[in-house]
C-alpha atoms as a PDB file:
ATOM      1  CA  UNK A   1      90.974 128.219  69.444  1.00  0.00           C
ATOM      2  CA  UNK A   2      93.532 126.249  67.333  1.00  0.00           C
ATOM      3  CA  UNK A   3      95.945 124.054  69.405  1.00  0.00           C
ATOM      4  CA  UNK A   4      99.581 124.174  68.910  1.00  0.00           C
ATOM      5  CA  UNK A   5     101.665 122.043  67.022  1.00  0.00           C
ATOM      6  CA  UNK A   6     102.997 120.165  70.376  1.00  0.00           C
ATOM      7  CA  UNK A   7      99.568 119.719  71.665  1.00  0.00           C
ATOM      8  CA  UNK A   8      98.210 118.038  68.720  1.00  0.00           C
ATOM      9  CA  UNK A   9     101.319 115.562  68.723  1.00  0.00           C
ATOM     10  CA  UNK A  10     100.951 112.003  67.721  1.00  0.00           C
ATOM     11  CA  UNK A  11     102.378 109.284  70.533  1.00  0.00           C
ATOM     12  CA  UNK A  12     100.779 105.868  69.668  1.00  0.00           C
ATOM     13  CA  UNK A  13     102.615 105.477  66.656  1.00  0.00           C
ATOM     14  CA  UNK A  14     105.682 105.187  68.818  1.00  0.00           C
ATOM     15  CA  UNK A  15     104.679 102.833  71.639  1.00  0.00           C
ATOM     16  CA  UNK A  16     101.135 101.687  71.362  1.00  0.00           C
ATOM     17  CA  UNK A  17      99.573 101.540  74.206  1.00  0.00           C
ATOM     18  CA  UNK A  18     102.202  99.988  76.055  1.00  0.00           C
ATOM     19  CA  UNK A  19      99.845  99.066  78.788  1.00  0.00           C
ATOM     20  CA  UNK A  20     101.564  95.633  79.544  1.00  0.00           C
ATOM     21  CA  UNK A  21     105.158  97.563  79.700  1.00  0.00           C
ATOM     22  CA  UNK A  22     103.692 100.477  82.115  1.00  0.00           C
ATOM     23  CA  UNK A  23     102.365  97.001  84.462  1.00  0.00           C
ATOM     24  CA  UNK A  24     105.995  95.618  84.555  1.00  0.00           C
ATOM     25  CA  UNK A  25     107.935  99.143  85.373  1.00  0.00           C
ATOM     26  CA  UNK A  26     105.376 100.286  88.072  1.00  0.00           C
ATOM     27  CA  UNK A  27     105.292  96.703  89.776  1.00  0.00           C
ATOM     28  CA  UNK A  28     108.948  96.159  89.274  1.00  0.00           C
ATOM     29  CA  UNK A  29     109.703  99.247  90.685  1.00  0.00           C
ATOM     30  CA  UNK A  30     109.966 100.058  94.359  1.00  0.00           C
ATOM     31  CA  UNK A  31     109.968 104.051  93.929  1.00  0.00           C
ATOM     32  CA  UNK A  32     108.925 106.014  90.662  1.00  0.00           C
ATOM     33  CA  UNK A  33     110.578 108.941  92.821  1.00  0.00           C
ATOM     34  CA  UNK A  34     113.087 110.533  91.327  1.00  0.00           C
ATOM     35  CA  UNK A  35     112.140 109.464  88.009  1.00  0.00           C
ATOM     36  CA  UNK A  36     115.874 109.679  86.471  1.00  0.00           C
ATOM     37  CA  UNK A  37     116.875 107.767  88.733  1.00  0.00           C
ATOM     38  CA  UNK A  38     113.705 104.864  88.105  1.00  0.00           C
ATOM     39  CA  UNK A  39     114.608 105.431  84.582  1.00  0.00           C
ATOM     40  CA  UNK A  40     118.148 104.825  84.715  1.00  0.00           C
ATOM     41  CA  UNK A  41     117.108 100.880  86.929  1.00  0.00           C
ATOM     42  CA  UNK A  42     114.698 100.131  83.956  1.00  0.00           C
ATOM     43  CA  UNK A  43     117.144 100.240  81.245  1.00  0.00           C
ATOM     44  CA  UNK A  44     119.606  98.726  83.350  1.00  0.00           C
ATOM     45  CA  UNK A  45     117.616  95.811  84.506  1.00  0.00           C
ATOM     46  CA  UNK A  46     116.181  95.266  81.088  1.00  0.00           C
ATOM     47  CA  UNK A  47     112.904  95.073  82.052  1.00  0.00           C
ATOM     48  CA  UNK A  48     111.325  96.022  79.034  1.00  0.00           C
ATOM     49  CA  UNK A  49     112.728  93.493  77.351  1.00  0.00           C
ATOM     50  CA  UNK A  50     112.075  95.680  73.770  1.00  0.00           C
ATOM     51  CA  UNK A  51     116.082  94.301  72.419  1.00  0.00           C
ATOM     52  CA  UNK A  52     115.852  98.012  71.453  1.00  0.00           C
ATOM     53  CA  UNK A  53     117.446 100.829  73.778  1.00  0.00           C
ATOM     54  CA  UNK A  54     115.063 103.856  71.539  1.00  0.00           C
ATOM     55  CA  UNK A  55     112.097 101.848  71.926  1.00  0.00           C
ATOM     56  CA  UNK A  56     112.482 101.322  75.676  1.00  0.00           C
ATOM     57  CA  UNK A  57     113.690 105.090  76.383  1.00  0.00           C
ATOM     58  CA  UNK A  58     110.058 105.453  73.933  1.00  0.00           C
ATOM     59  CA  UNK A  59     108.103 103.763  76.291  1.00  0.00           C
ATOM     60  CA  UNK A  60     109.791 105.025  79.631  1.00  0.00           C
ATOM     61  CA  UNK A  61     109.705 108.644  78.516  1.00  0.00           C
ATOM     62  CA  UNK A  62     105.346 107.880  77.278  1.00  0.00           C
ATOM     63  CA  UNK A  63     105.175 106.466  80.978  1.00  0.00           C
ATOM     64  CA  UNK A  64     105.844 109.264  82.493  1.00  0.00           C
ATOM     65  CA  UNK A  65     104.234 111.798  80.223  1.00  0.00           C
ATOM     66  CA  UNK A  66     101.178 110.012  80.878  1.00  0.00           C
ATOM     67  CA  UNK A  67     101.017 109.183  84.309  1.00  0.00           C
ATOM     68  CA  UNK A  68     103.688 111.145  86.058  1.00  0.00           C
ATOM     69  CA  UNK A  69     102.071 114.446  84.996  1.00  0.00           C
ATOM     70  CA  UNK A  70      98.229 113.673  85.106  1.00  0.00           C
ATOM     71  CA  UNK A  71      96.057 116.097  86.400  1.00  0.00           C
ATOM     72  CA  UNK A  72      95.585 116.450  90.180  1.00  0.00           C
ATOM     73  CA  UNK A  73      91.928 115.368  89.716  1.00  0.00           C
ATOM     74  CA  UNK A  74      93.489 111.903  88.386  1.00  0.00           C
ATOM     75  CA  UNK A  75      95.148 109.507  91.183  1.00  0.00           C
ATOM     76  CA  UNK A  76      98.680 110.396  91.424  1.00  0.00           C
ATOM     77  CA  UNK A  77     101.319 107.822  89.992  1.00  0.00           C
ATOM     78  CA  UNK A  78     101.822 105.968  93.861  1.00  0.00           C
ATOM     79  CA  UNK A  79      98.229 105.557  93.998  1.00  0.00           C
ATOM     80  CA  UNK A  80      98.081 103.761  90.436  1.00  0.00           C
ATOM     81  CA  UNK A  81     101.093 102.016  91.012  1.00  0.00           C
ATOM     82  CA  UNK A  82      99.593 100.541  94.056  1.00  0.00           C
ATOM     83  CA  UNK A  83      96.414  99.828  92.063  1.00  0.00           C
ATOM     84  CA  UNK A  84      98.292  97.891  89.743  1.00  0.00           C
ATOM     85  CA  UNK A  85     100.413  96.010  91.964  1.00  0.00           C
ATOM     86  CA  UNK A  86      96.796  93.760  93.067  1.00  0.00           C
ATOM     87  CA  UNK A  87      95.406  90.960  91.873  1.00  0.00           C
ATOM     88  CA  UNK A  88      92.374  92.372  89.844  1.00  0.00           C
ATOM     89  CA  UNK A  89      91.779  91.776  86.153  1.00  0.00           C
ATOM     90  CA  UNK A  90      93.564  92.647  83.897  1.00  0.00           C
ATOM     91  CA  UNK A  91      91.368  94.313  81.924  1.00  0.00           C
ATOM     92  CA  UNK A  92      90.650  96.286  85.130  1.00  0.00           C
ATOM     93  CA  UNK A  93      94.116  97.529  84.975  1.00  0.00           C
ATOM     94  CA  UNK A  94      93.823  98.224  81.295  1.00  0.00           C
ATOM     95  CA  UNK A  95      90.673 100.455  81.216  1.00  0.00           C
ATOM     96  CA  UNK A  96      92.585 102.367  84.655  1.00  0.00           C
ATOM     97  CA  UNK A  97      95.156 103.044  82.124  1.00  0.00           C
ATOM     98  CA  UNK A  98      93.538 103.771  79.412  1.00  0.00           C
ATOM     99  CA  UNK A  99      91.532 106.459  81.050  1.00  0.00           C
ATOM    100  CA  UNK A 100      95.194 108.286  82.070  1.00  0.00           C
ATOM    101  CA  UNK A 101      96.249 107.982  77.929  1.00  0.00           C
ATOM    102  CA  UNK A 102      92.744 109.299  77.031  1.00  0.00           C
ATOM    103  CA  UNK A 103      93.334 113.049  79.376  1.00  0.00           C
ATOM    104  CA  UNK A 104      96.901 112.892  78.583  1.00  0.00           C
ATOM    105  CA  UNK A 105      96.268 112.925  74.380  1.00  0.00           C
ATOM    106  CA  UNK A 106      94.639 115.373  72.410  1.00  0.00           C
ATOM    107  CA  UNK A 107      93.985 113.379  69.362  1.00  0.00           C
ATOM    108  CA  UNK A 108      92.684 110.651  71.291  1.00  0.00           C
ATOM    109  CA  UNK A 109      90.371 112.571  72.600  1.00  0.00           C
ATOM    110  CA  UNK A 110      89.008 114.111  69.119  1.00  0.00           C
ATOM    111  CA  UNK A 111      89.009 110.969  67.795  1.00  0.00           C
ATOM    112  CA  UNK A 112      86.479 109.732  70.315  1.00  0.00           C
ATOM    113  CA  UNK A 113      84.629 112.558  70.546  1.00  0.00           C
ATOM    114  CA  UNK A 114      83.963 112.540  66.596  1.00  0.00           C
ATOM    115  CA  UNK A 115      84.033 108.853  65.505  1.00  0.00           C
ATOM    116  CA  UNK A 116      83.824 106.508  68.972  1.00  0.00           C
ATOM    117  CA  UNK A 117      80.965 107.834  71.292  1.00  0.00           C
ATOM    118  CA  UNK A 118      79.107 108.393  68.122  1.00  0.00           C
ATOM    119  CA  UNK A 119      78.322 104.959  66.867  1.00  0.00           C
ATOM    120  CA  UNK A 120      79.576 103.407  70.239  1.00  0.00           C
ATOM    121  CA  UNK A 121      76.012 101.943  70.318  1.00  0.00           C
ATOM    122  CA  UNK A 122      75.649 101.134  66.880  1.00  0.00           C
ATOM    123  CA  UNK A 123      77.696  98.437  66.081  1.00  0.00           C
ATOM    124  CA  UNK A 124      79.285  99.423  63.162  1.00  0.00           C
ATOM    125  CA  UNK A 125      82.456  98.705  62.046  1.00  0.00           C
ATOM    126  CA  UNK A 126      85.731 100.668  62.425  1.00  0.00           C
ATOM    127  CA  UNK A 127      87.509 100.913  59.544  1.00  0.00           C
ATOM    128  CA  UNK A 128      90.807 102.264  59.462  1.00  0.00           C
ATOM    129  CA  UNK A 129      90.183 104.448  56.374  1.00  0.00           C
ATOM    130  CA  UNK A 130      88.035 106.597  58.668  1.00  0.00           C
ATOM    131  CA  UNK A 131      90.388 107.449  61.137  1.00  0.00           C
ATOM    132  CA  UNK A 132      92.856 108.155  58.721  1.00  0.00           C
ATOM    133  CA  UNK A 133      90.552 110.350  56.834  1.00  0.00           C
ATOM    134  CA  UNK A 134      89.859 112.077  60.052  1.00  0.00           C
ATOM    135  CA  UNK A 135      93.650 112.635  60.884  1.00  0.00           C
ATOM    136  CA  UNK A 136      94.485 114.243  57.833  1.00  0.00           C
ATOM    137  CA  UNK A 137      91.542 116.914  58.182  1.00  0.00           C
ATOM    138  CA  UNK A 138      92.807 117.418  61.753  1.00  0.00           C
ATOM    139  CA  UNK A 139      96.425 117.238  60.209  1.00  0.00           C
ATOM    140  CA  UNK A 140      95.335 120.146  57.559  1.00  0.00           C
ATOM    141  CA  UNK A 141      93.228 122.375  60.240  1.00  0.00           C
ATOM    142  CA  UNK A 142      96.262 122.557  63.065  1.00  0.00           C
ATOM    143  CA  UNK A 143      99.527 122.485  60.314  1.00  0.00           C
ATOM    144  CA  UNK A 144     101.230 119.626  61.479  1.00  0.00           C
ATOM    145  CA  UNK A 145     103.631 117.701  59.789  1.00  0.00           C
ATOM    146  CA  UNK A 146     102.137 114.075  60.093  1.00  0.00           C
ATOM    147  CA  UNK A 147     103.400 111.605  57.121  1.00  0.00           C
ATOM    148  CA  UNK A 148     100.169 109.423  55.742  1.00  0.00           C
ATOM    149  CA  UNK A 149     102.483 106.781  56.804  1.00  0.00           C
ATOM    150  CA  UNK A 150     102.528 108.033  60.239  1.00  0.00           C
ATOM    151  CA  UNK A 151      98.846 108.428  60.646  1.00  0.00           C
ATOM    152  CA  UNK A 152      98.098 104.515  59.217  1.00  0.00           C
ATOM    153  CA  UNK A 153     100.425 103.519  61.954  1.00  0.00           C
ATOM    154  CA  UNK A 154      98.913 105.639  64.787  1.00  0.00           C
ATOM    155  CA  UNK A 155      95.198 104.198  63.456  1.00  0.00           C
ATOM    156  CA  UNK A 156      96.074 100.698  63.901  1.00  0.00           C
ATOM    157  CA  UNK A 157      97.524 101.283  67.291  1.00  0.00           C
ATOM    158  CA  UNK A 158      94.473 103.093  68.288  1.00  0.00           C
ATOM    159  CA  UNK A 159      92.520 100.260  67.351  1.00  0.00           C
ATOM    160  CA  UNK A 160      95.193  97.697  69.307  1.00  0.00           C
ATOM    161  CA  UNK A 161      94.410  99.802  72.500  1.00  0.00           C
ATOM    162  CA  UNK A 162      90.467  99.942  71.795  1.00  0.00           C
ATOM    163  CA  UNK A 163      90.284  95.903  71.720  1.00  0.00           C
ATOM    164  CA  UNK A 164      92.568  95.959  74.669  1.00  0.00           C
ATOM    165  CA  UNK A 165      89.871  97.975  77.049  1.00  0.00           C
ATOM    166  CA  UNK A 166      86.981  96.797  75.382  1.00  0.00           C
ATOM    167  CA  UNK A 167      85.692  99.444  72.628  1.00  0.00           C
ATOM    168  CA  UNK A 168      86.523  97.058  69.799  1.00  0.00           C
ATOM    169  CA  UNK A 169      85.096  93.857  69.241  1.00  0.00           C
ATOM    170  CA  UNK A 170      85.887  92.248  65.610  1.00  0.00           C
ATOM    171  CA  UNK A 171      86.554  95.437  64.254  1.00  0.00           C
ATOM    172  CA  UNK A 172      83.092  97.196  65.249  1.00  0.00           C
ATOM    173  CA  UNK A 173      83.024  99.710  67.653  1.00  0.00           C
ATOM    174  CA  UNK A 174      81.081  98.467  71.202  1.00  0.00           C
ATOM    175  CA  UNK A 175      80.327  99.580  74.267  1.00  0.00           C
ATOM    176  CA  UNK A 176      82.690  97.768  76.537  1.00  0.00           C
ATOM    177  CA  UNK A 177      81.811  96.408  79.641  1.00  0.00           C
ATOM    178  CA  UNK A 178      83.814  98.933  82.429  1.00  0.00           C
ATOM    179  CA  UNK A 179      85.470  96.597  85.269  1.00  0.00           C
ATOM    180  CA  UNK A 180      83.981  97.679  89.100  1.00  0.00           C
ATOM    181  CA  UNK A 181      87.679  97.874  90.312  1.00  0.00           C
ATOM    182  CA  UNK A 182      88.405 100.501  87.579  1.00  0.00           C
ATOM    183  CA  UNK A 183      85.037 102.675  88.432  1.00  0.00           C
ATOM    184  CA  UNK A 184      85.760 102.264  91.887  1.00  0.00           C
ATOM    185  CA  UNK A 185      89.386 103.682  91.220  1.00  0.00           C
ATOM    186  CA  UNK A 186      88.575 107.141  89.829  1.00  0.00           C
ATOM    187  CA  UNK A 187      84.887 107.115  91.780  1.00  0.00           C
ATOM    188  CA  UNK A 188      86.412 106.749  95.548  1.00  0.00           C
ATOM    189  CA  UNK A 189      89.488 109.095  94.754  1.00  0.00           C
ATOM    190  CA  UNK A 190      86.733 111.762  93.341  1.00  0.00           C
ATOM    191  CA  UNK A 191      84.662 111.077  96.060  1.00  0.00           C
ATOM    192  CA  UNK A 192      87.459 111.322  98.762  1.00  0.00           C
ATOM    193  CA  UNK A 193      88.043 115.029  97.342  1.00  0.00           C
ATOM    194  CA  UNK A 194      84.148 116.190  96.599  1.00  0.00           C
ATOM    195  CA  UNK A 195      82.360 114.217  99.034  1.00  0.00           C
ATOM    196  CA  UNK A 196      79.476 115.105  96.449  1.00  0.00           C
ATOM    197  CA  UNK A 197      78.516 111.499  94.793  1.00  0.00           C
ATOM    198  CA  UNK A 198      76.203 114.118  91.680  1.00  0.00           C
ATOM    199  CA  UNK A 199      79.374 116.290  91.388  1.00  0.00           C
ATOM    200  CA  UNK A 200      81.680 112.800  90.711  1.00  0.00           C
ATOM    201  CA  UNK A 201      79.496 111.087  88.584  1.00  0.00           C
ATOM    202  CA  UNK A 202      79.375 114.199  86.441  1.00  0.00           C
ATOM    203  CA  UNK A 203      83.258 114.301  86.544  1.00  0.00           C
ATOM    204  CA  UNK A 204      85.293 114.311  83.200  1.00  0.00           C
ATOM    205  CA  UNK A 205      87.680 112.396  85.031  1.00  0.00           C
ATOM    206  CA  UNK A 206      84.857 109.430  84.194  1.00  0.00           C
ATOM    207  CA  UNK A 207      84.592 110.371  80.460  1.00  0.00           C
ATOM    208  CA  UNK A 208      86.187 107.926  79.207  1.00  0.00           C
ATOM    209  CA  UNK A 209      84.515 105.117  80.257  1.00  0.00           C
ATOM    210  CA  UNK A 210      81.628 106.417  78.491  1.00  0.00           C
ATOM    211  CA  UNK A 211      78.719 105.404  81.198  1.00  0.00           C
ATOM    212  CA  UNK A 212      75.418 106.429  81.198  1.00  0.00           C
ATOM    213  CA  UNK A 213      72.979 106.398  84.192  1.00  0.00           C
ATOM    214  CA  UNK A 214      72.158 102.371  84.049  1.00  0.00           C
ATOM    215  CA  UNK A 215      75.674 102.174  84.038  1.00  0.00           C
ATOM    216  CA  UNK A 216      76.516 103.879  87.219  1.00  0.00           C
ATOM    217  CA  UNK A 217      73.660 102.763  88.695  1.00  0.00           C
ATOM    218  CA  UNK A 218      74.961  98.947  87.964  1.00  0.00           C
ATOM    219  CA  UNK A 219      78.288  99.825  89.199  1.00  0.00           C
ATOM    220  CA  UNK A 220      77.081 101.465  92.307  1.00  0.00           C
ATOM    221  CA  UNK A 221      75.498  98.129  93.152  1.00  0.00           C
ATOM    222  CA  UNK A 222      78.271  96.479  92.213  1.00  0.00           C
ATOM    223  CA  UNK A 223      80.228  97.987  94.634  1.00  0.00           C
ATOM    224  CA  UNK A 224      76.974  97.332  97.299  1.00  0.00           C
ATOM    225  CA  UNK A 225      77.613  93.677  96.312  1.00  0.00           C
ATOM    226  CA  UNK A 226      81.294  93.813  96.961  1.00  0.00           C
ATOM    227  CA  UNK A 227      81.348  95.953 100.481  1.00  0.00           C
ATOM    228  CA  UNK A 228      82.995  98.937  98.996  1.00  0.00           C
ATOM    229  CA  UNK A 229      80.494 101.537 100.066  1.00  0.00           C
ATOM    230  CA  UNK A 230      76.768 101.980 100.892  1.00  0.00           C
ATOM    231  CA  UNK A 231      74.437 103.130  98.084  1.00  0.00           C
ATOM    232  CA  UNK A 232      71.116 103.684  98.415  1.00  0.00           C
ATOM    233  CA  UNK A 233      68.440 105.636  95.986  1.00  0.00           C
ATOM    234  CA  UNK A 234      64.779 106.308  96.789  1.00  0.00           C
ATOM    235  CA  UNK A 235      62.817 109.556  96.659  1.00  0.00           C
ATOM    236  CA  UNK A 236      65.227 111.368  95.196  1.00  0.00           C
ATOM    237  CA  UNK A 237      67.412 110.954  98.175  1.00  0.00           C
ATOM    238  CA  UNK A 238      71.027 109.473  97.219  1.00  0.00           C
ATOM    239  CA  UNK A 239      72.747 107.907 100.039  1.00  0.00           C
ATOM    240  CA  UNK A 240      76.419 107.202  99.285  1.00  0.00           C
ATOM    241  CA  UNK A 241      78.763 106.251 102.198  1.00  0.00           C
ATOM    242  CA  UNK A 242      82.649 104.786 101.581  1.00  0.00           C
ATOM    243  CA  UNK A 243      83.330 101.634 103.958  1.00  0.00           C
ATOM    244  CA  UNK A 244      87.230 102.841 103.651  1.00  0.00           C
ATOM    245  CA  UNK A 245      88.575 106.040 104.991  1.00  0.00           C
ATOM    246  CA  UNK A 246      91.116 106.848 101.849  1.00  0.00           C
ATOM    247  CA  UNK A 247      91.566 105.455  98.373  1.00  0.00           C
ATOM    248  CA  UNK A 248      94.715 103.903  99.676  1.00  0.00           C
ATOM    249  CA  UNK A 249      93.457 101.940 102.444  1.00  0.00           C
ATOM    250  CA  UNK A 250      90.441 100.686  99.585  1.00  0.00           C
ATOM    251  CA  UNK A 251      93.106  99.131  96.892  1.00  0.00           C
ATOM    252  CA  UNK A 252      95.222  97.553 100.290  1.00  0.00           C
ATOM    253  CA  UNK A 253      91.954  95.946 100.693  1.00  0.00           C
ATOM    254  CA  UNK A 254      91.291  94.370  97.271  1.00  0.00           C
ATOM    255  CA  UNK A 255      94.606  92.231  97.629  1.00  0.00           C
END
């Protein structure tokens, strides 16, 4: 079915991924509730710290398209800011974000889907003439109006955000190495909801961090290791038991 004109909308171009700017505003802030009014203290305060009023009202208004309005199967925008507020790595907090930015845009998506998880083992390089190449086909099949200008922009902003969570490593595409406080994130609040480990692990909510069954299994023990949960596999039988009663009371205990 072809998407709309909206759907398909380009974003990166205009911000990036502004990862390091969504850190500040959700630790800086007390409340993201209202959001006019959390708005209104951000360009006030300066925050940003952009020089440009557009660019921060840019970033704000990307914030809140992105996290503000994920789906419920995401953790809501208190839970991440709460996430983000500990003292995990920062590439923890990166990949957390990315995964929001990846369900929140379209082209993102189709980009991965056709250029990333295929040669994500492969090692070969990303050039930015193949993304570009692959924007204006998508450009042509859904009638937007996206300058080649545009699109080169967009590309290398794509590729900014890829290094930033790990999916780019001197310009060839790589399977990045997903932080156990980021899996832990998306797993527990999944969890908390299906109490079905299977149903989680199969999640799309996980998609993004592209993990195959060594890497779950890893993770799983990773989170043995760290007193998260209890995981156990052995005849078939998965035993998978939370040592904290809500996702909230988990991140409180990572600080």
């Amino acid at each position: 079915m072809k998407q709309s004109k909206r759907h398909v909308a380009l974003h990166l171009h205009r911000t990036g991924s502004a990862f390091r700017e969504t850190i500040v505003v959700f630790t800086k802030l007390t409340s993201l509730i209202p959001w006019e009014e959390a708005k209104q203290t951000i360009l006030e305060e300066g925050i940003l710290q952009k020089g440009s009023r557009v660019t921060e009202i840019g970033i704000i208004h990307e914030i809140r398209r992105r996290y503000l309005f994920a789906p419920q199967w995401l953790p809501d925008a208190l839970h991440l800011r709460e996430f983000l507020l500990t003292s995990i790595p920062q590439r923890a907090k990166y990949q957390a974000l990315f995964v929001y930015t990846y369900h929140a845009d379209y082209v993102i998506q189709k980009v991965f889907r056709k250029i990333i998880i295929p040669n994500i083992t492969q090692n070969c390089e990303l050039r930015n003439s193949i993304i570009v190449e692959y924007l204006s086909q998508l450009k042509d099949e859904t009638g937007v109006n996206w300058s080649l200008n545009t699109i080169r922009v967009w590309t290398k902003s794509l590729k900014t955000m890829l290094r930033e969570v790990g999916f780019l490593k001197h310009d060839k595409v790589t399977k990045p190495y997903v932080q156990p406080e980021t899996f832990a994130f998306f797993l527990l609040w999944l969890f908390y909801k299906l109490r079905a480990l299977k149903k989680v692990l199969e999640h799309r909510a996980l998609t993004p961090l592209c993990l195959d069954d060594e890497d779950e299994t890893y993770l799983l023990k990773k989170g043995n290791e760290k007193g998260w949960w209890y995981y156990t596999k052995g005849g078939g039988v998965i035993e998978f038991i939370p040592k904290t009663q809500n996702l909230r009371e988990w991140i409180h205990a990572l600080e």
